[in-house]
PDB file of N, CA and C in Angstrom:
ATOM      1  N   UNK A   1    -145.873  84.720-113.643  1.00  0.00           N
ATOM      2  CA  UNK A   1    -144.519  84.872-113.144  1.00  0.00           C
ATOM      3  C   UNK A   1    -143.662  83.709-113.627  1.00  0.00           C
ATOM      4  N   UNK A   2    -142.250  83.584-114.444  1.00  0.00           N
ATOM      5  CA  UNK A   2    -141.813  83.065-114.527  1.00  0.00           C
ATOM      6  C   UNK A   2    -140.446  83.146-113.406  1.00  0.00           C
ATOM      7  N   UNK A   3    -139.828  81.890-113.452  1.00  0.00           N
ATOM      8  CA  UNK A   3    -138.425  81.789-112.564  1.00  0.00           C
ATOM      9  C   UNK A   3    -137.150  81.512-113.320  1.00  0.00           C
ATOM     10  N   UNK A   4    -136.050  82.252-113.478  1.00  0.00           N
ATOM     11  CA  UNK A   4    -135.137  81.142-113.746  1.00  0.00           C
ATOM     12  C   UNK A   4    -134.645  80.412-112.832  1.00  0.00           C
ATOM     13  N   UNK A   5    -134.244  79.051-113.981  1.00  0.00           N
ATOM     14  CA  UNK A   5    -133.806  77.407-113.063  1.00  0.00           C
ATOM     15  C   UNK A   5    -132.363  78.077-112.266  1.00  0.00           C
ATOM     16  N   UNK A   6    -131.756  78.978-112.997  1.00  0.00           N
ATOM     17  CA  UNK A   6    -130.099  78.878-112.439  1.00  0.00           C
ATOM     18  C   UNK A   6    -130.052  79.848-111.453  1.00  0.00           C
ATOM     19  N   UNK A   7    -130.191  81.363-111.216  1.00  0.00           N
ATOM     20  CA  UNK A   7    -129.993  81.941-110.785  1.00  0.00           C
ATOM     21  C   UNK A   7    -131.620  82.168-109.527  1.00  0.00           C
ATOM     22  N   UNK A   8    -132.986  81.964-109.896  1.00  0.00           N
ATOM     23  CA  UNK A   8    -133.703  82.364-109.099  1.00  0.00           C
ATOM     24  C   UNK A   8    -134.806  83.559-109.601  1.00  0.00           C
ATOM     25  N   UNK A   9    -134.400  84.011-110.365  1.00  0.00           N
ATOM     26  CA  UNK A   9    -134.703  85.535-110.572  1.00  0.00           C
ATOM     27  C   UNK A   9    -135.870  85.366-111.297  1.00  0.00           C
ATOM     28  N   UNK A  10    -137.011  86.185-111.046  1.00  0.00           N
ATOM     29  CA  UNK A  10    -138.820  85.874-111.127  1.00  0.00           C
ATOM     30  C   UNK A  10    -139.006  87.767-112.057  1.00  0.00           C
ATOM     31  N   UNK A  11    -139.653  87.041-113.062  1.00  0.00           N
ATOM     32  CA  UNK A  11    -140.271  88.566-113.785  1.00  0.00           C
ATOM     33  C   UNK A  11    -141.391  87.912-114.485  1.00  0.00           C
ATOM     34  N   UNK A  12    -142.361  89.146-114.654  1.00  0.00           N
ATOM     35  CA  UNK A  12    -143.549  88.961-115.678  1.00  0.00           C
ATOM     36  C   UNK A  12    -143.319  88.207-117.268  1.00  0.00           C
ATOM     37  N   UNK A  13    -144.482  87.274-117.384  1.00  0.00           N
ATOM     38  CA  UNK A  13    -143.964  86.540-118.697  1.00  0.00           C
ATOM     39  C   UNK A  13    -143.255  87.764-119.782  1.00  0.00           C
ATOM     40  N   UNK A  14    -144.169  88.873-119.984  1.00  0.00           N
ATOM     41  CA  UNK A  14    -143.343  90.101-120.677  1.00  0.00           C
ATOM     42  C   UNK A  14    -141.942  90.338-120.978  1.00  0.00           C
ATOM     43  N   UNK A  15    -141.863  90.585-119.556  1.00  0.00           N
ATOM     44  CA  UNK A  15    -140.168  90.760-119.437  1.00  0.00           C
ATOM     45  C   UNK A  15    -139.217  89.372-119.671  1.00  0.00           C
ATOM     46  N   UNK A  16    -139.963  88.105-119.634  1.00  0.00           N
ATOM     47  CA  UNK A  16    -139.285  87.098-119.950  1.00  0.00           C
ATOM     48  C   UNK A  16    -138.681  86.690-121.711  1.00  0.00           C
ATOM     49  N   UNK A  17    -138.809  87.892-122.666  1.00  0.00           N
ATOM     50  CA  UNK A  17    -138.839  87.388-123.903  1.00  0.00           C
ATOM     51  C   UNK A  17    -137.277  87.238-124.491  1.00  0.00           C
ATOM     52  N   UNK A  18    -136.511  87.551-123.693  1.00  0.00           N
ATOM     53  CA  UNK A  18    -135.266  87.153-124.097  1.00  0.00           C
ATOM     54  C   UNK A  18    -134.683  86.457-123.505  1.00  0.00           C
ATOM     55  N   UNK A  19    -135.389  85.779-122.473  1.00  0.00           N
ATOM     56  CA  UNK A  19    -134.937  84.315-121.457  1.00  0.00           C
ATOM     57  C   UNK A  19    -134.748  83.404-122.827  1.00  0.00           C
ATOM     58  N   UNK A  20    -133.816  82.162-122.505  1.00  0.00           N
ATOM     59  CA  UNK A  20    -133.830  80.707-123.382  1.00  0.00           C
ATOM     60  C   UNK A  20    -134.548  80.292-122.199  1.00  0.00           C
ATOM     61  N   UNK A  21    -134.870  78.959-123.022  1.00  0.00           N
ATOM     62  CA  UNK A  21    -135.614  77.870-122.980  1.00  0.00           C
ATOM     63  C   UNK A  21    -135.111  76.681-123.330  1.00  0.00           C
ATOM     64  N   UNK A  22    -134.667  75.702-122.608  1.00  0.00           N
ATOM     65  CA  UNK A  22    -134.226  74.291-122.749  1.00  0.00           C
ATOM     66  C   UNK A  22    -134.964  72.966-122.474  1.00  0.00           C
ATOM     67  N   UNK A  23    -134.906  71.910-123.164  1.00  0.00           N
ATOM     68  CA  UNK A  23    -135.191  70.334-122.386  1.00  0.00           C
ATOM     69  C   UNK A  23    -134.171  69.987-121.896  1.00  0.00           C
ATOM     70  N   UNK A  24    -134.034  69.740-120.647  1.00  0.00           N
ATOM     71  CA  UNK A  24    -132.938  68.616-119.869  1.00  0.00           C
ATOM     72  C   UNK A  24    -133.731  67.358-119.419  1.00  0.00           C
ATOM     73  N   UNK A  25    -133.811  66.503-119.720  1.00  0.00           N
ATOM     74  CA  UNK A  25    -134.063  64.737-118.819  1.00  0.00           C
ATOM     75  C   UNK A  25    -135.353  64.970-119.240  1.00  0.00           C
ATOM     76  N   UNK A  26    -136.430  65.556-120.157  1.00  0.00           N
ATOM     77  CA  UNK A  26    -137.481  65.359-120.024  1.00  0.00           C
ATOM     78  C   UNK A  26    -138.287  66.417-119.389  1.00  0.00           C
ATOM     79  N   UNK A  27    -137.382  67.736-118.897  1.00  0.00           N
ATOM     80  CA  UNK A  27    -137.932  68.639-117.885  1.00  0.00           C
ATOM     81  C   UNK A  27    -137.728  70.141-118.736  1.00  0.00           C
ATOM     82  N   UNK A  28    -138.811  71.105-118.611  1.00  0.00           N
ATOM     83  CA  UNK A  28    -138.234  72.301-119.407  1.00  0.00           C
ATOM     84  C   UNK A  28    -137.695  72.932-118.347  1.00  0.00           C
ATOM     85  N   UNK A  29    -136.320  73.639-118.738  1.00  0.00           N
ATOM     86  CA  UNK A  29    -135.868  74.474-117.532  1.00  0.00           C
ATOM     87  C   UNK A  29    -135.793  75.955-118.681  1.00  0.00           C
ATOM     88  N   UNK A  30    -136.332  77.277-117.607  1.00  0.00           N
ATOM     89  CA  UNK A  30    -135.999  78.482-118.329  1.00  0.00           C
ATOM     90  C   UNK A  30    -134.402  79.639-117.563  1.00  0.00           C
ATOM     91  N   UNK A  31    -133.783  80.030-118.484  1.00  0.00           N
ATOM     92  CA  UNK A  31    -132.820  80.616-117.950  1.00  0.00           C
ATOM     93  C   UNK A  31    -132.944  81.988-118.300  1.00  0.00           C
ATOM     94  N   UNK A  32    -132.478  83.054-117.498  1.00  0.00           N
ATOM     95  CA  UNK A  32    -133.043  84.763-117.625  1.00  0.00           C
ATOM     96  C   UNK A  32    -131.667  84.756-118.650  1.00  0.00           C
ATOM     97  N   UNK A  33    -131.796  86.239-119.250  1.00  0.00           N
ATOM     98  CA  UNK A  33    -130.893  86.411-120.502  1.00  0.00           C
ATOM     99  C   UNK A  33    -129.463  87.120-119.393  1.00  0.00           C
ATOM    100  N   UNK A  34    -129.466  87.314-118.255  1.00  0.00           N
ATOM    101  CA  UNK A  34    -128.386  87.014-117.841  1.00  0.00           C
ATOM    102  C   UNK A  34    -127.433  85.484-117.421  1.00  0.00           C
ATOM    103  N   UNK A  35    -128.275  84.680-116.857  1.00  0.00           N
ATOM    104  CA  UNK A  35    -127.654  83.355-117.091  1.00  0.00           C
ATOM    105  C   UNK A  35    -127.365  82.780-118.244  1.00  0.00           C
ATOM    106  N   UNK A  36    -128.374  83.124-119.397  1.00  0.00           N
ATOM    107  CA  UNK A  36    -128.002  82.549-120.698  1.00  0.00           C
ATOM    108  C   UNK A  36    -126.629  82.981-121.110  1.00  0.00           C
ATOM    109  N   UNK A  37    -126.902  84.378-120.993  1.00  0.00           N
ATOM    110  CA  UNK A  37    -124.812  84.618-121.627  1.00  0.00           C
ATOM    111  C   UNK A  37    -124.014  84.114-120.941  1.00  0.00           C
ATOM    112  N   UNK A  38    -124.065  84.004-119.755  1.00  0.00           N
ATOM    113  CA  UNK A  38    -122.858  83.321-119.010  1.00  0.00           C
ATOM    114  C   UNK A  38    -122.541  81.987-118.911  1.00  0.00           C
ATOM    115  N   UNK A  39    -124.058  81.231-119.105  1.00  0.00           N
ATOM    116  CA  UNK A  39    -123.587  79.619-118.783  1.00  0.00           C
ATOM    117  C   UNK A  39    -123.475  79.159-120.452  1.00  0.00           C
ATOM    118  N   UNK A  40    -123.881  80.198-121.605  1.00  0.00           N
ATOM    119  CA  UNK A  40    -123.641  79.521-123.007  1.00  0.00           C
ATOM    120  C   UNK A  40    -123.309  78.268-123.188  1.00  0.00           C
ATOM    121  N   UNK A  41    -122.181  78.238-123.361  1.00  0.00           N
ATOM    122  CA  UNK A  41    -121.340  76.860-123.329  1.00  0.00           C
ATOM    123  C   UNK A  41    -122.187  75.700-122.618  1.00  0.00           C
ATOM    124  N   UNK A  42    -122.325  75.902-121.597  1.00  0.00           N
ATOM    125  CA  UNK A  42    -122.654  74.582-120.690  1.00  0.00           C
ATOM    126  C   UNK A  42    -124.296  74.232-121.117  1.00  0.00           C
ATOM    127  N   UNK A  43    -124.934  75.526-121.516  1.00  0.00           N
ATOM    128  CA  UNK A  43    -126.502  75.176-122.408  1.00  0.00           C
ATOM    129  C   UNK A  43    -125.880  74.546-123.870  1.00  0.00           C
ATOM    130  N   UNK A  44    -125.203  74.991-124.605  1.00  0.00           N
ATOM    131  CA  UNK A  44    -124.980  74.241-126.006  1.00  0.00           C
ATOM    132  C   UNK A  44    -124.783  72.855-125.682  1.00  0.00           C
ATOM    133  N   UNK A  45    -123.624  72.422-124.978  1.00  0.00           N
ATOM    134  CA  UNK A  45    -122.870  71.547-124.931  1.00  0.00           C
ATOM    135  C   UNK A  45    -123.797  69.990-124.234  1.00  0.00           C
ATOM    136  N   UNK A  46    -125.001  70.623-123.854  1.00  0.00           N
ATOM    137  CA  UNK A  46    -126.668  69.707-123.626  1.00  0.00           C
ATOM    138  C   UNK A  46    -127.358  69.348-124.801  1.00  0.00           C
ATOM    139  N   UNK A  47    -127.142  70.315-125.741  1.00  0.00           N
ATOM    140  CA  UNK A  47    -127.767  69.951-127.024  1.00  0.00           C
ATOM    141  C   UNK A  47    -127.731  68.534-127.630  1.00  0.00           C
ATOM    142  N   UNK A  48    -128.666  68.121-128.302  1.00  0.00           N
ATOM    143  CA  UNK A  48    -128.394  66.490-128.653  1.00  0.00           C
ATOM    144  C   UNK A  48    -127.681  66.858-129.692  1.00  0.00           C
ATOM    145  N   UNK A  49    -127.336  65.498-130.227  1.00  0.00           N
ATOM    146  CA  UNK A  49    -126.076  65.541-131.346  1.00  0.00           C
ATOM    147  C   UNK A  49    -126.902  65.791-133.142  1.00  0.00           C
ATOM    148  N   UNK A  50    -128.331  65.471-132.782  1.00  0.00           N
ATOM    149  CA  UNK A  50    -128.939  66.214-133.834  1.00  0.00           C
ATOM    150  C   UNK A  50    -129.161  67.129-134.400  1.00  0.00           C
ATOM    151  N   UNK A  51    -128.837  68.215-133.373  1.00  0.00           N
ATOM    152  CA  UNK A  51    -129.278  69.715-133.302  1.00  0.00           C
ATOM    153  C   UNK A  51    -127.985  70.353-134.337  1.00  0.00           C
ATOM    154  N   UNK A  52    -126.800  69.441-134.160  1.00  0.00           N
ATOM    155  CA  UNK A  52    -125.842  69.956-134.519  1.00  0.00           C
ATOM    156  C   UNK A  52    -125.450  69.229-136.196  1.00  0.00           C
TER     157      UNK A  52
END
C-alpha cells in the first residue's frame, strides 16, 4: 500500500504508476497523479538548481 504525502489517498503499488516521486530535506515524499497535476508548480519549483 502506498500513501500520498498531500492529499492521503492509499492504493496498491499497481495503481501507483503514475504517482511522482520527490526528495524534500532528505525524505522521499510520493504524490497520487491527482495531486501531481495540481500542486505542479510548487513540486518543480523544489527542484535543485541542477536539475534545471
Amino acid at each position: 500500500m502506498r500513501t500520498c504525502d498531500f492529499c492521503g489517498r492509499q492504493a496498491e503499488q499497481a495503481e501507483t504508476l503514475s504517482w511522482t516521486t520527490s526528495v524534500e530535506n532528505g525524505r522521499r515524499r510520493t504524490y497520487c497523479d491527482e495531486c501531481s497535476r495540481t500542486h505542479l508548480r510548487a513540486i518543480e519549483g523544489k527542484l535543485d538548481n541542477e536539475w534545471w
